[in-house]
C-alpha atoms as a PDB file:
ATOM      1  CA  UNK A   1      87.535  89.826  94.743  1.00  0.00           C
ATOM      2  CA  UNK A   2      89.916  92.673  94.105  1.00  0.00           C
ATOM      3  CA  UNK A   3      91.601  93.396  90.775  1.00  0.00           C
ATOM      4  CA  UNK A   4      94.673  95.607  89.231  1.00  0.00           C
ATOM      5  CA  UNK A   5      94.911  96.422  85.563  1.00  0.00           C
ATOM      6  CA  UNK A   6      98.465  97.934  84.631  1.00  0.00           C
ATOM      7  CA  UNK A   7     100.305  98.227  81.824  1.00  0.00           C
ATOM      8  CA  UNK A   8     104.364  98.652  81.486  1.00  0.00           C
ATOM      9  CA  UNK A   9     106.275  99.869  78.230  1.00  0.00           C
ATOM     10  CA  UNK A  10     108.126  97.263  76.147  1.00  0.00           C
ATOM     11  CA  UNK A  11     111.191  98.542  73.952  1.00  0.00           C
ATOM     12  CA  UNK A  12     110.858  97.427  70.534  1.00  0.00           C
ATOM     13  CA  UNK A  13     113.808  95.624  70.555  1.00  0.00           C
ATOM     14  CA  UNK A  14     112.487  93.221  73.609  1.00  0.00           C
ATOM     15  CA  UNK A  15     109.240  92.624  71.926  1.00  0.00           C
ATOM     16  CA  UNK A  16     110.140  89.060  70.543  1.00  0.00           C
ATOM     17  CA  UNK A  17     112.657  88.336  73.725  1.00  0.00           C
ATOM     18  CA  UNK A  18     109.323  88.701  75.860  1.00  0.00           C
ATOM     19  CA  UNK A  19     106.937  86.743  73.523  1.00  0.00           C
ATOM     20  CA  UNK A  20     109.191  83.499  73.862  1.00  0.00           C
ATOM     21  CA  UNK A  21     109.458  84.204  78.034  1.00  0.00           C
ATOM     22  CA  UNK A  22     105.537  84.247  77.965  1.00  0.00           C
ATOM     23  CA  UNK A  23     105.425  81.327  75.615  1.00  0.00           C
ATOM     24  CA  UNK A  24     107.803  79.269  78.097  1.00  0.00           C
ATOM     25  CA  UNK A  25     105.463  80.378  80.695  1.00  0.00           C
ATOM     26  CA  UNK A  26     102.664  78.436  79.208  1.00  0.00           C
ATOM     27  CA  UNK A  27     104.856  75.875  78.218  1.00  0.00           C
ATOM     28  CA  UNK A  28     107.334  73.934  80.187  1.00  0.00           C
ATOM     29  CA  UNK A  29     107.155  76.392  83.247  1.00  0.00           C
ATOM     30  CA  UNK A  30     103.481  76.369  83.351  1.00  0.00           C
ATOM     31  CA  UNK A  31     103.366  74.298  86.937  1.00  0.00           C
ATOM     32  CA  UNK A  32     105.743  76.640  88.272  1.00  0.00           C
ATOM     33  CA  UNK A  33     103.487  79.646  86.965  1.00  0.00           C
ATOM     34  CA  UNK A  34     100.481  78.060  88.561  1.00  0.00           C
ATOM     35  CA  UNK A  35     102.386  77.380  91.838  1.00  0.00           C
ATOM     36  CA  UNK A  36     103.640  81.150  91.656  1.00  0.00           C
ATOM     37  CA  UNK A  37      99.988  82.268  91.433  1.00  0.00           C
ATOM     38  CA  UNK A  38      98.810  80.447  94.219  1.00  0.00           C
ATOM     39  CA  UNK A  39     101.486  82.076  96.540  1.00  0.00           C
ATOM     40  CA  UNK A  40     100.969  85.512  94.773  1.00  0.00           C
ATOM     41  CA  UNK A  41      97.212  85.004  95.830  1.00  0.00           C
ATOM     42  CA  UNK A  42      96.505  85.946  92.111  1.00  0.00           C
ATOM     43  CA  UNK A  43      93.476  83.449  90.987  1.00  0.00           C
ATOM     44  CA  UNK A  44      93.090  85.182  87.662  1.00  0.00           C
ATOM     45  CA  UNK A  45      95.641  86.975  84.951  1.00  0.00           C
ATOM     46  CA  UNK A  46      95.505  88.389  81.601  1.00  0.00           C
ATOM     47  CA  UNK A  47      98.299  89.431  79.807  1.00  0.00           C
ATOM     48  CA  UNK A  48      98.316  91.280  76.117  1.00  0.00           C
ATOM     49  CA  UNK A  49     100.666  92.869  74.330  1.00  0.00           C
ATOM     50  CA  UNK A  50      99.134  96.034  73.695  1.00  0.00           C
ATOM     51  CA  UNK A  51     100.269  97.607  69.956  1.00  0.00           C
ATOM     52  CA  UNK A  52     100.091 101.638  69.328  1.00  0.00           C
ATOM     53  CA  UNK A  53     101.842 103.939  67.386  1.00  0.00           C
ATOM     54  CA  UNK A  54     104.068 105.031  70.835  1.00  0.00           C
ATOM     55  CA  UNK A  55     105.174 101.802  70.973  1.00  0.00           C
ATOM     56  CA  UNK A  56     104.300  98.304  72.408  1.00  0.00           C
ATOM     57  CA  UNK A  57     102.957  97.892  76.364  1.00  0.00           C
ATOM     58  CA  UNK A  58     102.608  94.959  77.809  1.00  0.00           C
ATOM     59  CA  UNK A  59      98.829  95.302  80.073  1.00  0.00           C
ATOM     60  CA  UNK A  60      97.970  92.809  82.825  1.00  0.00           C
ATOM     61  CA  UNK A  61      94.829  92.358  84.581  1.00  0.00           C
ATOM     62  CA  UNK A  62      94.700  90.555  87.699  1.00  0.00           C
ATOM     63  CA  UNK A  63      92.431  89.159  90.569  1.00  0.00           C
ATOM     64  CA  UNK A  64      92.863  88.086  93.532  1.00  0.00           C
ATOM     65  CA  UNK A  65      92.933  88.704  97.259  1.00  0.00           C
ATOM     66  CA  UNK A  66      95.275  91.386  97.243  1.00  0.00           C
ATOM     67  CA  UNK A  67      96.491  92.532  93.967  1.00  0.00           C
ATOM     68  CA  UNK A  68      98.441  94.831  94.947  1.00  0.00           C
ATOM     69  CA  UNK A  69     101.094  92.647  96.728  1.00  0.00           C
ATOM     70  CA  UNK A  70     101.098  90.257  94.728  1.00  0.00           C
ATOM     71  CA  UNK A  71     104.669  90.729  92.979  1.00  0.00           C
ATOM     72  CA  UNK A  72     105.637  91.283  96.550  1.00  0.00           C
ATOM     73  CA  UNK A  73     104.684  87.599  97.537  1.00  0.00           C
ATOM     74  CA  UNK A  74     106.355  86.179  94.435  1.00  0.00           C
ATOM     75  CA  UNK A  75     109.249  87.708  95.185  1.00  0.00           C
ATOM     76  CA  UNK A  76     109.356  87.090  99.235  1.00  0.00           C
ATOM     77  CA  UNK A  77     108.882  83.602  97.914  1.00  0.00           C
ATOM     78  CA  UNK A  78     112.618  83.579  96.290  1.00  0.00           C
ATOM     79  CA  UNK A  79     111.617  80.629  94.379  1.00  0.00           C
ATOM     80  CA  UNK A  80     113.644  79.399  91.543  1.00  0.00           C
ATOM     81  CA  UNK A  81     110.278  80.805  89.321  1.00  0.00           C
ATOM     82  CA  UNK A  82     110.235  83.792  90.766  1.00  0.00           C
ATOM     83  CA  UNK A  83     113.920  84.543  89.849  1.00  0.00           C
ATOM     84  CA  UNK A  84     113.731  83.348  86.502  1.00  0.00           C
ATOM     85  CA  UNK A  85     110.609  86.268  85.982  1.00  0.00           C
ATOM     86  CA  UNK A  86     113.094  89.024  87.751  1.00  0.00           C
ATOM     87  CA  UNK A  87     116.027  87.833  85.868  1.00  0.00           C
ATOM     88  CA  UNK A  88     114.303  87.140  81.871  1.00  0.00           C
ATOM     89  CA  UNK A  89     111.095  89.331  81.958  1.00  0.00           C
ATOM     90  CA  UNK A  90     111.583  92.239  84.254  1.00  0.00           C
ATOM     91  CA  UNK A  91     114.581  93.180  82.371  1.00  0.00           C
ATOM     92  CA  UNK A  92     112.433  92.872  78.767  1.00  0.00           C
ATOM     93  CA  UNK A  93     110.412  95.701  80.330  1.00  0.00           C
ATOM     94  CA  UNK A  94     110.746  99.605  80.540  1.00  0.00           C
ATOM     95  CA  UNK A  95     111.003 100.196  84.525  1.00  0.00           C
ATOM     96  CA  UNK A  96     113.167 100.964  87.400  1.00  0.00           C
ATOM     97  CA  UNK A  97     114.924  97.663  89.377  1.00  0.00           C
ATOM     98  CA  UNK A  98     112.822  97.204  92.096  1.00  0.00           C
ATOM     99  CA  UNK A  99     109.525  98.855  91.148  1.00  0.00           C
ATOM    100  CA  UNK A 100     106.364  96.972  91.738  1.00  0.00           C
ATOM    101  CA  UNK A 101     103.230  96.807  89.871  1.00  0.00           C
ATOM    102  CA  UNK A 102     102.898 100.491  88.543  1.00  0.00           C
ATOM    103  CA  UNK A 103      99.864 102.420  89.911  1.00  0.00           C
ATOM    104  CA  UNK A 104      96.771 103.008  88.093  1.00  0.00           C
ATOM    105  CA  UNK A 105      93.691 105.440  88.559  1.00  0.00           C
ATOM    106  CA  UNK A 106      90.489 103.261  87.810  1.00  0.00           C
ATOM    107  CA  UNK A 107      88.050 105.818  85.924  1.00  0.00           C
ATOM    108  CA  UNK A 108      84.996 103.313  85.829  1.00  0.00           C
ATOM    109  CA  UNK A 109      84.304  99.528  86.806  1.00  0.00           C
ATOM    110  CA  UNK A 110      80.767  98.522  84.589  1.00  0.00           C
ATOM    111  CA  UNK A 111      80.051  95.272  85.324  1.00  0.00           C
ATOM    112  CA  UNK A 112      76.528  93.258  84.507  1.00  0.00           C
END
């Protein structure tokens, strides 16, 4: 199974905005979350909000078949989900319109 691990900037002044978007998520959109997985191909996520003394980033790890397309599915999807996350969250967040899932450089992958 493949994974991603990213991380985005949050401005300071979004941090609470995106706390009650993730807490809706788990909440009374959590079927539409799980549906929006399934299409993303994503079968596990992990999101923290990530504190440091440059400011707050939000850091996702996810697995699935593809990783790397999966904000690309969600969004070919145009489901009523998948707008609400471009239109509440992706605004909360310190990026261009349009980017995707920033890039990372893996440096080591330990596992047991």
């Amino acid at each position: 199974m493949a994974s991603k691990l990213y991380s985005v900037p949050v401005p300071a002044e979004n941090v609470e905005a995106l706390r009650a978007a993730f807490s809706e998520m788990i909440g009374s959109r959590e079927g539409q979350c799980l549906a929006n997985r399934a299409v993303m191909g994503v079968t596990r996520e992990y999101v923290c909000l990530q504190h440091t003394a440059q400011g707050d980033l939000l850091v996702v790890y996810l697995e699935g078949d593809d990783p790397d397309k999966a904000r690309e599915r969600s969004m070919a999807s145009d489901s009523e989900y998948a707008r609400w996350i471009a239109s509440t969250v992706g605004p909360l967040l310190r990026r261009q319109p349009g980017d995707g899932f920033p890039n990372s450089e893996p440096l080591a992958d330990w596992r047991a």
